[in-house]
Protein backbone atom coordinates (compact mmCIF):
# COMPACT_ATOMS: atom_id res chain seq x y z
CA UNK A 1 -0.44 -22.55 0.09
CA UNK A 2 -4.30 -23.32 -0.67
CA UNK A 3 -5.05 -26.27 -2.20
CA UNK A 4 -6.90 -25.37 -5.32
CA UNK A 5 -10.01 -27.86 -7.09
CA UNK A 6 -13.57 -27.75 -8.13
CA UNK A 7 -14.33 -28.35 -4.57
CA UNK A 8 -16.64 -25.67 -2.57
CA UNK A 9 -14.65 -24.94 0.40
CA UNK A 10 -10.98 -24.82 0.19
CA UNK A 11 -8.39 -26.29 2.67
CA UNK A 12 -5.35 -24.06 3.65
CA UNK A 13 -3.26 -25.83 5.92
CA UNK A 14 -3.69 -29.79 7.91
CA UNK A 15 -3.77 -28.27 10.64
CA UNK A 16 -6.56 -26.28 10.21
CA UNK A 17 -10.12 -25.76 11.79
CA UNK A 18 -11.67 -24.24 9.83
CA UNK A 19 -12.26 -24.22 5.86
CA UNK A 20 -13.52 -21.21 3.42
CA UNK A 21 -16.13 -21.26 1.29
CA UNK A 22 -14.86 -20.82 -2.48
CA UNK A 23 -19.01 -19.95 -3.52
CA UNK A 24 -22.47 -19.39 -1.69
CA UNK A 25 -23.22 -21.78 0.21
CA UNK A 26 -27.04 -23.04 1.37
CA UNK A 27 -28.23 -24.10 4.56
CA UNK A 28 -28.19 -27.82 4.47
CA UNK A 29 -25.95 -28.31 2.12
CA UNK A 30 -24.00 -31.49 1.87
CA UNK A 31 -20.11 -31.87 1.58
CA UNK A 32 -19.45 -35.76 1.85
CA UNK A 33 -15.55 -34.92 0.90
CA UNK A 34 -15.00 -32.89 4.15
CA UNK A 35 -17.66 -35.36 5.86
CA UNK A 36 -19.91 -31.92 6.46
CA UNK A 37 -23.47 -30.54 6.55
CA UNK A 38 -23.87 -27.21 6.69
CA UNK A 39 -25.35 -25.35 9.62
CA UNK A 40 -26.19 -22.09 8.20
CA UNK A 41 -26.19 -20.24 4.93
CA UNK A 42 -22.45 -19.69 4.61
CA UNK A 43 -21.24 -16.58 1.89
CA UNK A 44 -18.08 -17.20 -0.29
CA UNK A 45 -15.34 -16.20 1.83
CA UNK A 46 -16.46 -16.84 4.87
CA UNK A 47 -15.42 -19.74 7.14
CA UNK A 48 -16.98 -23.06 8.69
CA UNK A 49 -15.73 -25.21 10.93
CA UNK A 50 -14.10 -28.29 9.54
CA UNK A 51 -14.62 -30.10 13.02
CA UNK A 52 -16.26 -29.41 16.31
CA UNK A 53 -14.44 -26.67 18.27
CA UNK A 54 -14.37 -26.22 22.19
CA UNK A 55 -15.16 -22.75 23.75
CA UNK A 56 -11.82 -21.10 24.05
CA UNK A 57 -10.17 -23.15 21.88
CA UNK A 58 -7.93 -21.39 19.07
CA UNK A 59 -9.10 -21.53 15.64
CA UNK A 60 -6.54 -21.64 13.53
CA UNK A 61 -6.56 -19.98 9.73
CA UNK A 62 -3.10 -20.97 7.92
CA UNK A 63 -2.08 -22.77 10.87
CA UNK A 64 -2.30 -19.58 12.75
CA UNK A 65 -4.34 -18.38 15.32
CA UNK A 66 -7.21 -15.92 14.39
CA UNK A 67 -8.98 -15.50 17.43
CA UNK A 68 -11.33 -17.67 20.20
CA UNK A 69 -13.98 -19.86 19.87
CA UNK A 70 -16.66 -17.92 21.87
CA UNK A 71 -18.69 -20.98 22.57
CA UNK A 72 -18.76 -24.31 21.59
CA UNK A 73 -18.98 -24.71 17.37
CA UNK A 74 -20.31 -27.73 15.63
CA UNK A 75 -18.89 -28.85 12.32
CA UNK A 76 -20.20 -27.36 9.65
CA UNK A 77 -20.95 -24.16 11.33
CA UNK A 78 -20.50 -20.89 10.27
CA UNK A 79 -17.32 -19.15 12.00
CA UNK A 80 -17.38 -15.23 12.32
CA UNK A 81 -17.78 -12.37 14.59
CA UNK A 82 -21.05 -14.42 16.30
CA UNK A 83 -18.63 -17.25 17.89
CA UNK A 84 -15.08 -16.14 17.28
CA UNK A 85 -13.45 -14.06 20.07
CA UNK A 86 -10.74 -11.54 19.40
CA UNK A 87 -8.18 -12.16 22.40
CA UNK A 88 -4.54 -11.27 22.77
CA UNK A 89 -2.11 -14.17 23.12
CA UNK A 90 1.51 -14.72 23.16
CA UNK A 91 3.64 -14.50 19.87
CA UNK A 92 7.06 -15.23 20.21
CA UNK A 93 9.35 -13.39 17.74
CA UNK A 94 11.94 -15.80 17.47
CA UNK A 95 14.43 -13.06 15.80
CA UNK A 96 16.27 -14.31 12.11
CA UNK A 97 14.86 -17.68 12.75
CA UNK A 98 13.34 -17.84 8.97
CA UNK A 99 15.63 -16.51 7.44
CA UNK A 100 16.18 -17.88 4.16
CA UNK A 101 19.27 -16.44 1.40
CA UNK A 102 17.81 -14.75 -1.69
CA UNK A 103 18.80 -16.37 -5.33
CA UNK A 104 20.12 -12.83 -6.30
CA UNK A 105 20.06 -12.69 -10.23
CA UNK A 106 23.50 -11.14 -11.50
CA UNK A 107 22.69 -7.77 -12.89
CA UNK A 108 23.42 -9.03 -16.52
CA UNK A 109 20.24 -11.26 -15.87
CA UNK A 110 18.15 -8.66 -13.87
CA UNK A 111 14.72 -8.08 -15.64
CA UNK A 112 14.84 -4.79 -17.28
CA UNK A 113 11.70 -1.69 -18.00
CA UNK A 114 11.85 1.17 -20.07
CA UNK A 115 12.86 3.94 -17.05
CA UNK A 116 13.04 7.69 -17.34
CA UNK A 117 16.54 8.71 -15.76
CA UNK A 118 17.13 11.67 -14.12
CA UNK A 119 20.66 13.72 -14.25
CA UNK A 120 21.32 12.45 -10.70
CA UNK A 121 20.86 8.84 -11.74
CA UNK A 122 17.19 8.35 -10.23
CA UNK A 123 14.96 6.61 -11.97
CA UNK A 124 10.97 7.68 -12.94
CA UNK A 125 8.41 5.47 -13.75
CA UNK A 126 6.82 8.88 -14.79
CA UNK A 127 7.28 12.35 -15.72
CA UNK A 128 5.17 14.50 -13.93
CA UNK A 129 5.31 18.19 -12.67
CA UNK A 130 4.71 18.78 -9.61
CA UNK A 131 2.92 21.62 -7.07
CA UNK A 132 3.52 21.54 -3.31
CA UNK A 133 1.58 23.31 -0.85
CA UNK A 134 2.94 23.75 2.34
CA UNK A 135 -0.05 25.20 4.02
CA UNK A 136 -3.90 24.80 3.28
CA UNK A 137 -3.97 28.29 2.86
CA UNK A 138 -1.84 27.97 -0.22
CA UNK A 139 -3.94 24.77 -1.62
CA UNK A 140 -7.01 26.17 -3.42
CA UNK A 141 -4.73 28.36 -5.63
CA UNK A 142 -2.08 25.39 -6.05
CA UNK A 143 -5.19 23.78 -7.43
CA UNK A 144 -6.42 26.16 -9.80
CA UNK A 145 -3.00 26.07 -11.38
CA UNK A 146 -2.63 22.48 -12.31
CA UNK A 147 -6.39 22.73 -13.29
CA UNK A 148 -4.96 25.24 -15.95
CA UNK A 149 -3.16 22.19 -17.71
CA UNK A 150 -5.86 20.56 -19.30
CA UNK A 151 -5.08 17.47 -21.98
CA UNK A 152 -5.81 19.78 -24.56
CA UNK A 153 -2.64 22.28 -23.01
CA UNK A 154 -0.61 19.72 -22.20
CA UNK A 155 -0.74 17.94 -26.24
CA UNK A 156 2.54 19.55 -27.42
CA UNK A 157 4.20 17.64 -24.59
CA UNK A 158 3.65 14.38 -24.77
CA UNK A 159 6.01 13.07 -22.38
CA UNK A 160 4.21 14.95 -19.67
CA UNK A 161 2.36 12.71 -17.72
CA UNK A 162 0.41 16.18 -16.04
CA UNK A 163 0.83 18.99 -13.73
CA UNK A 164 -0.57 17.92 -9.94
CA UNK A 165 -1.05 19.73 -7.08
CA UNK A 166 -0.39 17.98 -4.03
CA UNK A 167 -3.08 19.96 -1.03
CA UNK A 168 -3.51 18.93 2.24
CA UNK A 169 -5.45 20.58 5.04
CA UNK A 170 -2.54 21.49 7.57
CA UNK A 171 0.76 23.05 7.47
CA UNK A 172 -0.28 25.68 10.48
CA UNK A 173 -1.75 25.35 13.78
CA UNK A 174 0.75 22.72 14.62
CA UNK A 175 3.18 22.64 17.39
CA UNK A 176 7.06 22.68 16.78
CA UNK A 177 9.16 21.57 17.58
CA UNK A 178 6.76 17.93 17.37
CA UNK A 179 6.66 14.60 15.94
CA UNK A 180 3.70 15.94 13.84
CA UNK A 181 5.61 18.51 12.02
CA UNK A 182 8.93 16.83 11.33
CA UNK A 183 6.56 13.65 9.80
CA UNK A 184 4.83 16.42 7.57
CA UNK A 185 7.85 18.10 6.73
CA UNK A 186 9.46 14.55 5.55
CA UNK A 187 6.38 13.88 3.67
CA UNK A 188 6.70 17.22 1.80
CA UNK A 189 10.30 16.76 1.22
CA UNK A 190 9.85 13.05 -0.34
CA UNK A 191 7.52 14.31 -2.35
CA UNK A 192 9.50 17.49 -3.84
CA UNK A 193 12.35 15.32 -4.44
CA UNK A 194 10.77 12.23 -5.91
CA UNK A 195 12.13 10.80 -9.29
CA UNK A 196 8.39 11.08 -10.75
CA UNK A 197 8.58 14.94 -10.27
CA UNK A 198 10.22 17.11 -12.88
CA UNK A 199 10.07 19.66 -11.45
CA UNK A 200 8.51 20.85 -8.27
CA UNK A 201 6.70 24.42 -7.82
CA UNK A 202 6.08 25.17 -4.03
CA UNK A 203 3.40 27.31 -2.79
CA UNK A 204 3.00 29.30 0.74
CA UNK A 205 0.70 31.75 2.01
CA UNK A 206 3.79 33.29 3.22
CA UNK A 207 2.93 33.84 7.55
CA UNK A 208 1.86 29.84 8.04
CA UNK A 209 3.81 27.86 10.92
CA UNK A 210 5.80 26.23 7.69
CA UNK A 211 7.63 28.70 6.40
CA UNK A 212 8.98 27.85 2.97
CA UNK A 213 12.66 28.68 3.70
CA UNK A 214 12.82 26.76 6.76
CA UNK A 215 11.21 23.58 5.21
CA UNK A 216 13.78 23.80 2.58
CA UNK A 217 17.19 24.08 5.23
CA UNK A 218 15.74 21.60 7.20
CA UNK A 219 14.88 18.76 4.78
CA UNK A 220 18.06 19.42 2.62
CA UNK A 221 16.60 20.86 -0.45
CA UNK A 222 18.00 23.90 -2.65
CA UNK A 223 15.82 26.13 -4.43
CA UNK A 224 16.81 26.23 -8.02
CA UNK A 225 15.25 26.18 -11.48
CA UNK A 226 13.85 22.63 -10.99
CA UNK A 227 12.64 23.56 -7.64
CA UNK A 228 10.70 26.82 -7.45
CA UNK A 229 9.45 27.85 -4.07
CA UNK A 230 7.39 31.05 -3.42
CA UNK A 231 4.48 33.19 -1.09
CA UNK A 232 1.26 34.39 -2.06
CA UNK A 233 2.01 37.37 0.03
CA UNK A 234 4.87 37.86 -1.83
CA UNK A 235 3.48 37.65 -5.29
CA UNK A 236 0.81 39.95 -4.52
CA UNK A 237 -2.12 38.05 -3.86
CA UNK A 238 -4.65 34.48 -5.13
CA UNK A 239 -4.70 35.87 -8.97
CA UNK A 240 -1.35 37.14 -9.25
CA UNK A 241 -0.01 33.62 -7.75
CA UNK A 242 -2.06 31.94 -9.74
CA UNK A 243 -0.75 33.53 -13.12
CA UNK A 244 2.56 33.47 -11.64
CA UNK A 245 2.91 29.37 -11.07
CA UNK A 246 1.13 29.32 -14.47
CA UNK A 247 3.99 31.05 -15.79
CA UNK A 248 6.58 28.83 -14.33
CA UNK A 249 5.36 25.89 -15.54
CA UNK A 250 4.69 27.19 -18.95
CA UNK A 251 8.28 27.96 -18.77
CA UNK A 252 9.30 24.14 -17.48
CA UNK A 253 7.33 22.35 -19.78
CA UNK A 254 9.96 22.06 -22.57
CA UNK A 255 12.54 21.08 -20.51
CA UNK A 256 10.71 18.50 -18.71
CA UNK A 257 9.44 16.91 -21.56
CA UNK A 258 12.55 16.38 -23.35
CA UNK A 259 13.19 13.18 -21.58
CA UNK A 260 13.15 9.73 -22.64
CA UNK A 261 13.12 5.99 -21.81
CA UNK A 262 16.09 3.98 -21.75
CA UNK A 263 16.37 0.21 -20.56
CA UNK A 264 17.34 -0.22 -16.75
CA UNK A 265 17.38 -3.13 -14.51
CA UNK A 266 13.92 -3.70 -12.33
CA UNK A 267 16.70 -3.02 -9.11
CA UNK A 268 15.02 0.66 -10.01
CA UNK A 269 11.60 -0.29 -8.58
CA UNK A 270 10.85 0.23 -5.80
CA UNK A 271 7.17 -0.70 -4.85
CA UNK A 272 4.51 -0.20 -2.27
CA UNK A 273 2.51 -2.69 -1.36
CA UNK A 274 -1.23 -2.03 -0.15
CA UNK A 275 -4.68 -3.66 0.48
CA UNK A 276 -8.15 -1.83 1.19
CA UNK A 277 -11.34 -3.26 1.07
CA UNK A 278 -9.95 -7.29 1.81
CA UNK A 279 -12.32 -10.28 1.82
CA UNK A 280 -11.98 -13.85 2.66
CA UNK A 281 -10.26 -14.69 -0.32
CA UNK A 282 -7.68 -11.86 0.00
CA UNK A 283 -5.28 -14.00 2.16
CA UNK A 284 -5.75 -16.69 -0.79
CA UNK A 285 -4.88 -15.27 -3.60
CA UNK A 286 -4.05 -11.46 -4.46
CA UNK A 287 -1.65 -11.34 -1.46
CA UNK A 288 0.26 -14.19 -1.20
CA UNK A 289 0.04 -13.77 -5.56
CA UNK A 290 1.96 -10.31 -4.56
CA UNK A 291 3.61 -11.83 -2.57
CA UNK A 292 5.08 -14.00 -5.16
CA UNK A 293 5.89 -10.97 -7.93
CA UNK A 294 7.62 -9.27 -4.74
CA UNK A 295 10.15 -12.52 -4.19
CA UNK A 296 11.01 -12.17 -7.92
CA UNK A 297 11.13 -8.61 -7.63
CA UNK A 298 13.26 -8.93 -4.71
CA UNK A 299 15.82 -11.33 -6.51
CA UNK A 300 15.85 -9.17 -9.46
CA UNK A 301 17.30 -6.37 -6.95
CA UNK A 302 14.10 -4.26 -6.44
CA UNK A 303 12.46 -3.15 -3.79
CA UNK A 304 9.20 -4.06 -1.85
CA UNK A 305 7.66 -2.26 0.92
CA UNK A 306 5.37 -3.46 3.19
CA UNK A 307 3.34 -0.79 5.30
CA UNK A 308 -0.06 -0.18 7.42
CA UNK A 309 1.30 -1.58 10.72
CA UNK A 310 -2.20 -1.97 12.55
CA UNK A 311 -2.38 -4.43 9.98
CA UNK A 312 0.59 -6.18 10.63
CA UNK A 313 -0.67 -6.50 14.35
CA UNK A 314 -0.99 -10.31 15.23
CA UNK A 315 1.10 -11.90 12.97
CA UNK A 316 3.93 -9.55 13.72
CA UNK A 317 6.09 -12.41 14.79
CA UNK A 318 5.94 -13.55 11.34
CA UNK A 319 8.12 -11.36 10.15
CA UNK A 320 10.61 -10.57 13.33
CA UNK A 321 11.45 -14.53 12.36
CA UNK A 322 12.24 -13.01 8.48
CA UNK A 323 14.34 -9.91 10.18
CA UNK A 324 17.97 -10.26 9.31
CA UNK A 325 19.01 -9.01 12.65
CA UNK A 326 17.37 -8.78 16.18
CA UNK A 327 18.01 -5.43 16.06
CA UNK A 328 15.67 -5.23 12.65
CA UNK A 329 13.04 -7.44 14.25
CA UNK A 330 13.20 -4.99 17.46
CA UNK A 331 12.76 -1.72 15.36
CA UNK A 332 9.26 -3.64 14.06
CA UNK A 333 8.00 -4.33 17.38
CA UNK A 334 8.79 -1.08 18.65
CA UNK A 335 6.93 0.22 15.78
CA UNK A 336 3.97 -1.88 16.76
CA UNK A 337 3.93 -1.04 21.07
CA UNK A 338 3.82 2.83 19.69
CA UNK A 339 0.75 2.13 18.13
CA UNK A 340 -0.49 0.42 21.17
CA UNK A 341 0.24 3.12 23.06
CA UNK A 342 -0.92 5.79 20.61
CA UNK A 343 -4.39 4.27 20.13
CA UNK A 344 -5.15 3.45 23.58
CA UNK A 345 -8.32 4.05 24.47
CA UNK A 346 -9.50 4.55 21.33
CA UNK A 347 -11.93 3.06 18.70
CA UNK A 348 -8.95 1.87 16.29
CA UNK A 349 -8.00 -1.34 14.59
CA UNK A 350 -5.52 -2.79 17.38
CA UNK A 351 -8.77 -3.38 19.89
CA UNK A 352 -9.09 -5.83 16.98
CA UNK A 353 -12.77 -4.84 15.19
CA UNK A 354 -12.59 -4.68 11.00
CA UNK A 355 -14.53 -2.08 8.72
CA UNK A 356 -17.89 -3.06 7.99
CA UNK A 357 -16.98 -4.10 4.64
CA UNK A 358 -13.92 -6.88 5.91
CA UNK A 359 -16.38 -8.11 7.80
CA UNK A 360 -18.99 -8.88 4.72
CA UNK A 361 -16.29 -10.18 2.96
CA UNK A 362 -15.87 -13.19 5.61
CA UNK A 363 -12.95 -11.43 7.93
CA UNK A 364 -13.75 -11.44 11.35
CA UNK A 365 -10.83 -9.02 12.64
CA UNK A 366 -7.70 -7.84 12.29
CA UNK A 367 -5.36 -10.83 13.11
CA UNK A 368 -7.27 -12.60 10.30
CA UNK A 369 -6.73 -9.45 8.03
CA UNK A 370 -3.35 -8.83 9.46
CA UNK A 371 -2.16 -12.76 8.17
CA UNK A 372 -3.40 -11.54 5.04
CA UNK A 373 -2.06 -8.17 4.69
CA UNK A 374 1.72 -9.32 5.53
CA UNK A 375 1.30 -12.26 2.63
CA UNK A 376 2.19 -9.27 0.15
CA UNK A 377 5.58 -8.95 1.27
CA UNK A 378 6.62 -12.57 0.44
CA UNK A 379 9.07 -14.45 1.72
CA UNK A 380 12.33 -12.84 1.49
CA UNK A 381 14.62 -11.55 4.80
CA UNK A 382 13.19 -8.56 6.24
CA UNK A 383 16.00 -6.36 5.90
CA UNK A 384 14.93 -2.60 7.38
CA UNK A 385 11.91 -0.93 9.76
CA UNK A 386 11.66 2.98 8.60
CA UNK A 387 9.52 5.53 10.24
CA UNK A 388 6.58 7.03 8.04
CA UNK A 389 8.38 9.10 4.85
CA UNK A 390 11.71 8.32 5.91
CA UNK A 391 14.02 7.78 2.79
CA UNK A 392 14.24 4.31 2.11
CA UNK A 393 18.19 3.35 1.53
CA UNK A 394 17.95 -0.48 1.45
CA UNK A 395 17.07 -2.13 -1.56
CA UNK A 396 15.04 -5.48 -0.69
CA UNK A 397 12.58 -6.26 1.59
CA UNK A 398 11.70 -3.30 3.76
CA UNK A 399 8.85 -2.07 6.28
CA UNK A 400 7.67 1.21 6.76
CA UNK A 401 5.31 2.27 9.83
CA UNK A 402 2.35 4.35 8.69
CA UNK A 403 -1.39 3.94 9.63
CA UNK A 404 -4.05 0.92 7.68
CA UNK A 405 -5.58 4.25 5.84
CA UNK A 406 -4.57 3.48 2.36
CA UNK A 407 -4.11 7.10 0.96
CA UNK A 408 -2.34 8.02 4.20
CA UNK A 409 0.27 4.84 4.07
CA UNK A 410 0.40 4.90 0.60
CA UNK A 411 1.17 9.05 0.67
CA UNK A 412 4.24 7.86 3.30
CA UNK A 413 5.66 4.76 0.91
CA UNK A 414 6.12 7.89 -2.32
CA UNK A 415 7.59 9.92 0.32
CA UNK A 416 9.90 7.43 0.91
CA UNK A 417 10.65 6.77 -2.88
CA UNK A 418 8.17 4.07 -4.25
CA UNK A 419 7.82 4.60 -8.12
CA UNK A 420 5.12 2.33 -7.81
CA UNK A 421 1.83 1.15 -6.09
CA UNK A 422 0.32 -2.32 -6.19
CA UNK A 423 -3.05 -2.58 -4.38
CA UNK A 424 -4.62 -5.62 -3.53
CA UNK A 425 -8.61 -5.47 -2.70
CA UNK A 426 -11.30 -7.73 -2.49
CA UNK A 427 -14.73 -5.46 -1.96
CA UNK A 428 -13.39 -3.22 -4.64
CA UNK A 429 -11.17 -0.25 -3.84
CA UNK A 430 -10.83 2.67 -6.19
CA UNK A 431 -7.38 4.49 -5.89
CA UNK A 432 -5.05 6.27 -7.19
CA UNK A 433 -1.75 7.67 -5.97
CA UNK A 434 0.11 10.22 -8.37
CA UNK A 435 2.79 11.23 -9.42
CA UNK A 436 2.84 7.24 -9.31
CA UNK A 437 1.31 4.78 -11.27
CA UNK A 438 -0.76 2.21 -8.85
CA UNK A 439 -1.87 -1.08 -10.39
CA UNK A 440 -5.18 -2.73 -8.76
CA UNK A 441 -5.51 -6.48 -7.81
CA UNK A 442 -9.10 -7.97 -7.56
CA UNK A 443 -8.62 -10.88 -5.04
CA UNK A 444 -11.95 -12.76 -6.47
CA UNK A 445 -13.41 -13.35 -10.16
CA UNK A 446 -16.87 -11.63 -9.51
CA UNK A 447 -15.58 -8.48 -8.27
CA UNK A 448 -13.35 -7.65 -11.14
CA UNK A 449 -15.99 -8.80 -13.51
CA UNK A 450 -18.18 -6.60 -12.10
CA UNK A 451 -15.54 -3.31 -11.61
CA UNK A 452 -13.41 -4.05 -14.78
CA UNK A 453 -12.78 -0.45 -15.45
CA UNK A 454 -10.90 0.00 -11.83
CA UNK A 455 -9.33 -3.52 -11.83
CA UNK A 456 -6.26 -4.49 -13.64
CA UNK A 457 -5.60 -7.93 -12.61
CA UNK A 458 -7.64 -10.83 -11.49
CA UNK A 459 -6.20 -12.62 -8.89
CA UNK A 460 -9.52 -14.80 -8.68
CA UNK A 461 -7.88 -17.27 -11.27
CA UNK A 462 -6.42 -19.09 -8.01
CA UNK A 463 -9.80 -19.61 -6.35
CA UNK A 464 -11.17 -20.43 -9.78
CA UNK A 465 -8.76 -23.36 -10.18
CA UNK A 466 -6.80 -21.30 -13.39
CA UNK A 467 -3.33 -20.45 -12.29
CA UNK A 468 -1.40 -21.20 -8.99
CA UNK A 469 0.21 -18.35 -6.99
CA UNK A 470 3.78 -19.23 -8.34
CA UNK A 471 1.90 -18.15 -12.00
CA UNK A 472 0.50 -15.49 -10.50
CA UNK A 473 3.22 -13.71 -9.04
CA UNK A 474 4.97 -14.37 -12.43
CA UNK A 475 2.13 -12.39 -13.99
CA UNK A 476 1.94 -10.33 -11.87
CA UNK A 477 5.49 -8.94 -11.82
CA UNK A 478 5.56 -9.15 -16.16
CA UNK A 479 2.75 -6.49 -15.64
CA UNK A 480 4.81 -4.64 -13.22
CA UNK A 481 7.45 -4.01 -15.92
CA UNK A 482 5.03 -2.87 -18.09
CA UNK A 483 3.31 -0.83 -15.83
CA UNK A 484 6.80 0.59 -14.86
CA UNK A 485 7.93 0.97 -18.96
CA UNK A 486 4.56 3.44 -18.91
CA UNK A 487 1.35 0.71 -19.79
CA UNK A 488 -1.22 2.92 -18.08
CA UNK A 489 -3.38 1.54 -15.38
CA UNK A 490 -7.16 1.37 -14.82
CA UNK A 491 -6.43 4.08 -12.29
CA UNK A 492 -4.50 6.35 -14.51
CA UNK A 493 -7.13 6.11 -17.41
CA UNK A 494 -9.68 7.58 -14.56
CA UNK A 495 -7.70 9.86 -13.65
CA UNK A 496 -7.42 9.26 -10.15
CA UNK A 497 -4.53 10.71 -7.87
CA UNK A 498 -5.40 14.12 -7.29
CA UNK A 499 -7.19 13.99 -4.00
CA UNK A 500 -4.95 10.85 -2.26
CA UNK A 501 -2.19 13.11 -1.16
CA UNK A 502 -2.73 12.76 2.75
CA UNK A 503 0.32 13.38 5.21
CA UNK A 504 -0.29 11.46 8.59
CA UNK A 505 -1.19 13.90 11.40
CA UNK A 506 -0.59 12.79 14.94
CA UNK A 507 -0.66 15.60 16.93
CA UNK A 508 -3.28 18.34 17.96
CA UNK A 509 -4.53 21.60 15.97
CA UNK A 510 -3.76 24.43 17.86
């Protein structure tokens, strides 16, 4: 892991060639310790070459390749998009070869949090009520009736987190039988039978391609007075619906507020792990710090789930050597030549280019942010591949496919029965993903200064020389449990959630 001093420009691994910048850096600017003069004005973040490096050579970040040299690069030179090549190369997976066994803790000495548990033994990290649509003709008035329960409403219930309407802009004009629709009808189904929800009211127009009745029999779920399903059409129209699901939930507040928290072990959590808006210092501190909590998580008999496989892509080989089987380290890799095949010939993330804002933050593409991205799941055995929204049965260290769009991947990890978001950035992402609670990791000390009222935990103490990422991850995963035992988040206090409900669509409107 990085080597942490007072020094400018940090070393990650011997066999590096290239260093990053810890501040600014000027033009000029003399570094006797590395034997350096810098070429060019260098930002913090960024990279410069620790030693000359031939055209086509690799240039290695973490002792792993990043990309090209696009020409020759002289010490001290700035290294980015200008003279660093993005170029396939070969990655052998070398199935189960890193395995290592997990210290499991006995469940007597398993960390416990303050869960809500449900009559069928689930565990909530929160108590929320919640409003399905399954069409976007059903979504303005699924709106307007969680709009109806204000704070002010909702005070002679106080253990009702809210009432939130999950809208989306499909549910008709989609092919079935198809891919698209079964993903959208898992996604739907996760959500009306998360442990976060209780109670679920679900809202059709009544003639859309996804008929209520049919979502129901084919995902498994029974209407019954926890699960309320009904048409417009039916009901008689957008008012009458409106006063109708108003009248329901009036009718399930009491009951869903007489809950409480009990002790239970942290083998109830079950966390998604994301990262929007990364920097240079991402890969040095918030995600491998992650990383950490989600090792100690994992021993405490939790689970962590990794997801946005284009940014996975390049360092997938990484973690086929953590799979506990071949067959597990096959199931990623097929996940990752779909997307190969999905986005070819498009403008996406596996031809290799990085938003605009990676690339101020000193990432040059998306091997570089891949290695970062997979430093959140740790180092424990890779013990499942799902598909987007599928159920998640393995407790652990898991994977789930879904695209690098946060509120998409993130919508796919609750589906699949996170209780919990943790969000690593380093530009400054603002999220939130209800009915869970999502806590936000600022990978540098500037940034969070600067956005304190989004951040919750600054991860720039590594880079500043304060903590190591074994503290970290310690800290980290105390905050977790608070987090979990209801300690709101920056997000939470904002009120954000209500608009990060987005299923994946892959196929066509028609």
């Amino acid at each position: 892991m990085a080597t942490v001093t007072a020094s400018p420009l940090i070393r990650l691994h011997q066999n590096d060639n290239i260093l990053v910048a810890r501040e600014n850096l000027a033009l000029g600017a003399q570094l006797p310790e590395f034997g350096l003069r810098l070429r060019a004005q260098v930002p913090a973040g960024h990279k410069i070459a620790a030693r000359a490096i031939a055209e086509g050579d690799a240039v290695r970040k973490y002792d792993t390749v990043i990309g090209f040299a696009a020409r020759a690069i002289e010490p001290g030179e700035h290294v980015h998009t200008h003279n660093l090549r993005f170029e396939e190369f070969d990655r052998d997976p070398q199935f189960c070869t890193d395995v290592r066994p997990v210290a499991m803790l006995a469940p007597a000495d398993q960390a416990r949090f303050m869960g809500i548990v449900r009559a069928d033994g689930r565990v909530a990290t929160r108590n929320y009520i919640g409003i399905l649509s399954t069409v976007n003709c059903s979504a303005t008035v699924s709106r307007r009736i969680a709009d109806t329960f204000t704070a002010e409403r909702l005070a002679p219930y106080p253990n009702v987190d809210g009432v939130v309407a999950f809208t989306h802009n499909t549910g008709c004009g989609m092919s079935t039988p198809s891919l698209n629709f079964d993903v959208f009808r898992r996604t739907l189904a996760g959500f009306a039978r998360h442990a976060n929800l209780a109670a679920v009211l679900v809202v059709g127009l009544g003639c859309e391609r996804n008929q209520i009745a049919d979502l129901l029999e084919s995902q498994g779920l029974a209407k019954g007075p926890l699960l309320v399903p009904f048409n417009m059409q039916d009901v008689g129209g957008t008012r009458e619906t409106i006063a109708h699901g108003v009248g329901l939930i009036d009718a399930l507040l009491p009951q869903a507020n007489a809950v409480r928290r009990e002790p239970v072990s942290a083998r109830h959590l079950s966390i998604g792990l994301q990262c929007g808006g990364s920097d240079g210092f991402s890969s040095i501190s918030a995600n491998p710090a992650l990383g950490a909590a989600m090792d100690i998580l994992v021993r405490h008999g939790g689970t962590a789930i990794l997801s946005e496989t284009p940014e996975i892509y390049g360092v997938e080989h990484m973690l086929t050597r953590r799979a506990v089987t071949p067959e597990v380290g096959r199931a990623l890799l097929a996940r990752i030549a779909w997307w190969q095949e999905y986005s070819r010939g498009q403008s996406g993330q596996m031809n290799g280019v990085v938003v605009a804002g990676n690339q101020a933050g000193g990432i040059a593409n998306i091997f570089e942010k891949s290695l970062g991205s997979a430093m959140k799941g740790g180092t424990t055995p890779l013990n499942a591949v799902y598909e987007f929204a599928e159920p998640i049965r393995e407790r652990g260290f898991v994977f789930m496919d879904s695209p690098g769009f946060d509120p998409c991947s993130a919508t796919g990890q609750i589906a699949s029965g996170a209780n919990l978001i943790c969000f690593t950035t380093g530009r400054g992402s603002m999220f939130g993903a209800k009915p869970v609670p999502s806590i936000k990791l600022a990978s540098n000390t500037p940034m969070f200064e600067r956005l304190k009222g989004d951040m919750d935990i600054n991860c720039g103490v590594v880079i500043d020389g304060h903590a190591s990422v074994a503290q970290l991850g310690e800290t980290i995963f105390q905050h977790i449990l608070r987090t979990a035992s209801g300690e709101t988040t920056r997000s939470e206090e904002l009120g954000l959630g209500d608009n990060e409900f987005v299923p994946w669509q892959l196929g066509i409107v028609t």
